[in-house]
Protein backbone atom coordinates (compact mmCIF):
# COMPACT_ATOMS: atom_id res chain seq x y z
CA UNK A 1 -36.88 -45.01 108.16
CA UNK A 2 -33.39 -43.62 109.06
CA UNK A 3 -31.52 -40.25 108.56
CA UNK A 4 -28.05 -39.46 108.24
CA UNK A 5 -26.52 -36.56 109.87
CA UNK A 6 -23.15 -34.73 108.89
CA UNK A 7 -22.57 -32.34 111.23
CA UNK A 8 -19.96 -29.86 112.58
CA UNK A 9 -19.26 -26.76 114.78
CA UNK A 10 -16.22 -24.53 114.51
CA UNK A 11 -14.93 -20.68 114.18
CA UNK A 12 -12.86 -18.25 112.35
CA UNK A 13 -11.31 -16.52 115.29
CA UNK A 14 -10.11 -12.33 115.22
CA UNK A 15 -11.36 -11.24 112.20
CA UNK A 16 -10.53 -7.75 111.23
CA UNK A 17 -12.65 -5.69 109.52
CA UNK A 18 -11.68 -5.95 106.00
CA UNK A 19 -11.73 -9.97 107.03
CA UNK A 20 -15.68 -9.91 107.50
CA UNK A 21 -16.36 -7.92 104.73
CA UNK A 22 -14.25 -10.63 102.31
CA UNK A 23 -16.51 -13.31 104.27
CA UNK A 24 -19.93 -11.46 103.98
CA UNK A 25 -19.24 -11.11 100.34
CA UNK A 26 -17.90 -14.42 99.43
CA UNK A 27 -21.28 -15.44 101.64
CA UNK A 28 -23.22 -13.63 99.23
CA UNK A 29 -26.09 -15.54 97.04
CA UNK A 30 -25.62 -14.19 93.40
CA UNK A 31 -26.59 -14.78 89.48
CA UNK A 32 -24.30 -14.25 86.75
CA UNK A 33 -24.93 -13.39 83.35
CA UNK A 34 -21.89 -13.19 81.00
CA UNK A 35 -19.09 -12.27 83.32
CA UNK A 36 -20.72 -9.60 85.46
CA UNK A 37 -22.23 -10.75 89.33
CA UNK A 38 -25.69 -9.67 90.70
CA UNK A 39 -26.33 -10.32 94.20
CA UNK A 40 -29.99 -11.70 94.44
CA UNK A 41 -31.32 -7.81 95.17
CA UNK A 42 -29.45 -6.26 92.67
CA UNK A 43 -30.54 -8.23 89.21
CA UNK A 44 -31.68 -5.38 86.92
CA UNK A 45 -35.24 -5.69 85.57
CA UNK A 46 -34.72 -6.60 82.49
CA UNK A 47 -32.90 -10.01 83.28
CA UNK A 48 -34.94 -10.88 86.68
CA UNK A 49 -36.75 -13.29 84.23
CA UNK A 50 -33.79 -15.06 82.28
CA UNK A 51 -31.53 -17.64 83.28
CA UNK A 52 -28.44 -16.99 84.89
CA UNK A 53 -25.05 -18.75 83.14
CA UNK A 54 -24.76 -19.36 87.14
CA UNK A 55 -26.22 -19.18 90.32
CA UNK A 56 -25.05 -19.88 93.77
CA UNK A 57 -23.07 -18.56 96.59
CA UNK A 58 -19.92 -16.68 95.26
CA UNK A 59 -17.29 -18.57 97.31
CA UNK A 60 -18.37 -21.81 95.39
CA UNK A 61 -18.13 -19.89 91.51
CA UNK A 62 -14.40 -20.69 91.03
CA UNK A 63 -14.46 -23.84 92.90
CA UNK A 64 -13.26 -26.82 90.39
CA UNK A 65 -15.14 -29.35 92.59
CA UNK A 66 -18.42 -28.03 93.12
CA UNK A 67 -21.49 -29.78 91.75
CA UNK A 68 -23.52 -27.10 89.51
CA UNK A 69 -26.90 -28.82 90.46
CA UNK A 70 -26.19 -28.68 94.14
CA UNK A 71 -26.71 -24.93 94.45
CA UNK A 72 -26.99 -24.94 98.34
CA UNK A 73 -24.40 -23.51 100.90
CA UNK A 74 -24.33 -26.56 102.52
CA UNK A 75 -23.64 -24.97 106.30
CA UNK A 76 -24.88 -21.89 108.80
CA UNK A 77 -22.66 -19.26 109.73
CA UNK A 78 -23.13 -16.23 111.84
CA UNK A 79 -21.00 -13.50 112.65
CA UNK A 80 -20.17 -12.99 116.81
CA UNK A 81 -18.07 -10.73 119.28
CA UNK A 82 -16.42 -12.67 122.21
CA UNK A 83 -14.41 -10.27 124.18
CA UNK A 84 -13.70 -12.30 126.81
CA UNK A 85 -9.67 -12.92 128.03
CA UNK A 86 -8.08 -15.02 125.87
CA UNK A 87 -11.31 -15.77 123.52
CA UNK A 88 -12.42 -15.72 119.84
CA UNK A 89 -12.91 -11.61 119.12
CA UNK A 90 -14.71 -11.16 116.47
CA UNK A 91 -15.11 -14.36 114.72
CA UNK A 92 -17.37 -16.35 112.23
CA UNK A 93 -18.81 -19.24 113.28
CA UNK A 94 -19.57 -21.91 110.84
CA UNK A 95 -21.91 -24.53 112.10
CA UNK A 96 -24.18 -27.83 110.62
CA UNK A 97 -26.76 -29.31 112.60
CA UNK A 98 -28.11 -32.20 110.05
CA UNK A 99 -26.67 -32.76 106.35
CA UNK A 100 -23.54 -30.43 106.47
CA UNK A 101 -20.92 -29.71 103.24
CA UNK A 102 -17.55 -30.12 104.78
CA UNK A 103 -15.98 -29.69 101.37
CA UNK A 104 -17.62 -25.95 101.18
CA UNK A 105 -16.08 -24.95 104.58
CA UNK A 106 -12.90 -25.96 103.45
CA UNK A 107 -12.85 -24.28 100.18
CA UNK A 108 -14.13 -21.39 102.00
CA UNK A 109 -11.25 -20.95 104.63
CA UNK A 110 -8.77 -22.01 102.05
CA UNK A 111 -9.56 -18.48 99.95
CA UNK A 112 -9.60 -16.87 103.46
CA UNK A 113 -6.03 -17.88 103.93
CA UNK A 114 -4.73 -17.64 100.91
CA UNK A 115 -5.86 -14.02 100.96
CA UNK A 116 -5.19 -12.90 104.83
CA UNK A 117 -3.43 -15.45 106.55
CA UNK A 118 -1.16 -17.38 104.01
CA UNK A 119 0.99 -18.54 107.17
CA UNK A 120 -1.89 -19.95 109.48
CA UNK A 121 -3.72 -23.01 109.41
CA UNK A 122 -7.08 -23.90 110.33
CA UNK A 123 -8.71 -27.24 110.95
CA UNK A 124 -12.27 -28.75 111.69
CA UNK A 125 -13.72 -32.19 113.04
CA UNK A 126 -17.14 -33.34 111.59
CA UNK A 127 -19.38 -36.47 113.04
CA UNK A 128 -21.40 -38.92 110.66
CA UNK A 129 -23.90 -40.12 112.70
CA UNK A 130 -27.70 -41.78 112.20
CA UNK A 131 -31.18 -41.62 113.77
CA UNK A 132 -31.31 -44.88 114.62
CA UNK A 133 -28.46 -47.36 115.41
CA UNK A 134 -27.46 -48.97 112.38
CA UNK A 135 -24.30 -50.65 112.39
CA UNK A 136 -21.72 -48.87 109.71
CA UNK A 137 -23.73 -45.70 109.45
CA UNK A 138 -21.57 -43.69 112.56
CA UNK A 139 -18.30 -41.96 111.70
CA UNK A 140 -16.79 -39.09 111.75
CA UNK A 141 -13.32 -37.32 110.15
CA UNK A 142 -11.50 -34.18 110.13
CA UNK A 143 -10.16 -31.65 107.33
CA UNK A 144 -6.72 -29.64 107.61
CA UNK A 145 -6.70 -26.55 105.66
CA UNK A 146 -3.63 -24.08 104.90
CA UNK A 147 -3.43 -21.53 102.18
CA UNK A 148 -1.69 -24.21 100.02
CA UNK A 149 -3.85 -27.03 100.19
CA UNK A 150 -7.00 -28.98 101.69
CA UNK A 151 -5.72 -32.89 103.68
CA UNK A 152 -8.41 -34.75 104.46
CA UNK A 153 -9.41 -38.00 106.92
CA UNK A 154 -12.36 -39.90 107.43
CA UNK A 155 -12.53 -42.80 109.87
CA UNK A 156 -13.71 -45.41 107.58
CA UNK A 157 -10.72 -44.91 105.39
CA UNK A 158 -8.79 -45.19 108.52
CA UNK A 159 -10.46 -48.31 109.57
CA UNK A 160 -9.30 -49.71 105.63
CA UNK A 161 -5.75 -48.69 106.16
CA UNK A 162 -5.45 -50.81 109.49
CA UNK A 163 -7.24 -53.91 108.15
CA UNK A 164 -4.98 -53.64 105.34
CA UNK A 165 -1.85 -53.17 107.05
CA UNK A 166 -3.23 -56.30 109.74
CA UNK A 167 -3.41 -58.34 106.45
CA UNK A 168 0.09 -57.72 105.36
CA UNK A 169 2.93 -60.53 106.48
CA UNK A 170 6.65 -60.43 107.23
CA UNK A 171 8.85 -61.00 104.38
CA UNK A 172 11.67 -60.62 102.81
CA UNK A 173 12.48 -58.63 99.73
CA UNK A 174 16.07 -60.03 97.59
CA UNK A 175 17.55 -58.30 95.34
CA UNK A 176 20.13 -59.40 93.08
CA UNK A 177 22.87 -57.27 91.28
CA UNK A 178 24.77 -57.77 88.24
CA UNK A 179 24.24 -61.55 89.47
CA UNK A 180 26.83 -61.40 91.84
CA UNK A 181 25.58 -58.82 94.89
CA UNK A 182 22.39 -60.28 96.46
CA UNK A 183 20.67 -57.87 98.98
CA UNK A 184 18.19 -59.37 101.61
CA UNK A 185 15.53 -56.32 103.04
CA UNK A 186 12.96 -57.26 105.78
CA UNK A 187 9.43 -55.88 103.89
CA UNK A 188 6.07 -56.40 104.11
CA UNK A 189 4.00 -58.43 101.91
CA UNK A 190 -0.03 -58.11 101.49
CA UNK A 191 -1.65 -61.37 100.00
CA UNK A 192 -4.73 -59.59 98.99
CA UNK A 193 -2.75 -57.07 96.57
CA UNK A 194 0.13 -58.98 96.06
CA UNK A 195 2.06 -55.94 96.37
CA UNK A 196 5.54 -55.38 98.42
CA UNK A 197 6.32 -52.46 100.56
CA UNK A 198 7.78 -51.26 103.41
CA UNK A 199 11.45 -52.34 102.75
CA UNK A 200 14.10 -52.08 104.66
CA UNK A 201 17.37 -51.34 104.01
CA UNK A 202 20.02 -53.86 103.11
CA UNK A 203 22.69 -54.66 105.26
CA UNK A 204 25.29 -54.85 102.02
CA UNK A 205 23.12 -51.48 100.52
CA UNK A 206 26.95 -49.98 100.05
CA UNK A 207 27.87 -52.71 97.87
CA UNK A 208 24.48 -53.29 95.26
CA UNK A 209 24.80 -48.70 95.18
CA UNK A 210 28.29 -49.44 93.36
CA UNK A 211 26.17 -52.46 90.72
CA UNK A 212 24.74 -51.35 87.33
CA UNK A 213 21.82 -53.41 86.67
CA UNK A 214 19.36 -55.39 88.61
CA UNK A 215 19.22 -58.84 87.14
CA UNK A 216 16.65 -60.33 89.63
CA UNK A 217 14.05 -59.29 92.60
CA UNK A 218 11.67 -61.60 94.32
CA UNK A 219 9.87 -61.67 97.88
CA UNK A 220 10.44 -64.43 100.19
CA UNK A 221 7.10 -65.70 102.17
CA UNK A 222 5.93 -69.04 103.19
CA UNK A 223 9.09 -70.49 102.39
CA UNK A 224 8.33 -68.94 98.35
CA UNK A 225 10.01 -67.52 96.51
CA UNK A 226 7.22 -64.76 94.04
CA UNK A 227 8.40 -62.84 91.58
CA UNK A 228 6.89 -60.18 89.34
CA UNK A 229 5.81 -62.81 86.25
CA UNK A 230 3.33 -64.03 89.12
CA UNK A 231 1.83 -61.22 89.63
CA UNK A 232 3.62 -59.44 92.96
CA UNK A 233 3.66 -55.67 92.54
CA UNK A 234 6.96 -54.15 93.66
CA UNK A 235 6.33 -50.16 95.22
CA UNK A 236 9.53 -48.56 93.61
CA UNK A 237 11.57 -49.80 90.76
CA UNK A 238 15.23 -50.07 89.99
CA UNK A 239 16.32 -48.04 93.25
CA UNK A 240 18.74 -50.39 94.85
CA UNK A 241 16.93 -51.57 98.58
């Protein structure tokens, strides 16, 4: 028997004081009933015994991705003071030694910067990695987080993008235009998807920009000519190349 570790290790760095307190609270386990919050202590008597409408760590309530059943935090975090020259200040650290959330982390510094910091950024590298050495069970990724949005990458979708971009072949994209312009574009072609992309401009581009309509398109590999009635998937339509 294997297990499978997601782990990670990174900080919020400076934090002011009304910084932590947003944290702590956000950090905070609670129950809701109706619209009103109870932090775990603070339930009154009479609905200790009744089922919350929700339950869970606050930061996660008005997340749209979170996963009702999955309750759990999903990552430690303790609050430090490095006063050395040059280091973190007061900071939170945010830590997973075995089966880490990445996605919570993220959501959590997203609010954070929204609220505080809306022109910072933030980022944090995670490992996939197994107790014993089974092949396709090690990875890793990273998450980029601004106040805007959350970008992602994994290495196993990188590893997909490369085989499919190995996979693709030269070729060469025609178009023709009002059946008298014909525009030749270096592109690439994947066999696998049938789809083109990656073209190139035309050397005549000036001339098919001054056409109307687009009478024919086909990509040239192996010395064939494949055109969409077969099945090839063209990445933008009716832009001249």
């Amino acid at each position: 028997m294997a297990d499978n570790y997601l782990q990670f290790s990174e900080v919020l760095a400076n934090l002011t004081e009304p910084e932590e307190a947003w944290l702590e609270e956000q950090l905070q386990p609670i129950r809701v009933f109706g619209e009103k919050e109870y932090s775990e202590d603070d339930v009154p008597a009479k609905l200790a015994d009744k089922e919350a409408d929700w339950s869970g760590v606050r930061v996660l309530r008005d997340n749209p991705d979170h996963d009702p059943d999955w309750d759990a935090l999903g990552f430690e975090y303790h609050f430090h003071d490095d006063n050395d020259p040059g280091g973190w200040g007061r900071h939170l650290w945010l830590y997973a030694e075995e089966s880490g959330n990445a996605d919570n982390v993220a959501w959590l510094v997203h609010k954070f910067l929204k609220k505080f910091r809306a022109n910072q950024c933030w980022s944090l590298s995670y490992a996939t990695t197994c107790s014993k050495p089974r092949v396709g069970e090690f990875g890793g990724g990273a998450l980029f987080v601004t106040a805007d949005e959350i970008k992602w990458q994994n290495a196993y979708s990188f590893i997909e993008e490369q085989r499919a971009a190995f996979g693709r072949k030269e070729a060469v994209y025609v178009s023709v235009w009002d059946d008298a312009i014909t525009c030749r574009s270096a592109c690439k072609f994947d066999p696998a998807t049938r789809r083109v992309s990656d073209v190139e401009p035309a050397a005549n581009q000036e001339d098919a920009e001054s056409c109307s309509a687009l009478t024919d398109e086909y990509v040239e590999v192996d010395g064939k000519q494949l055109r969409e009635s077969e099945g090839i998937v063209f990445e933008y339509k009716g832009d001249n190349p």
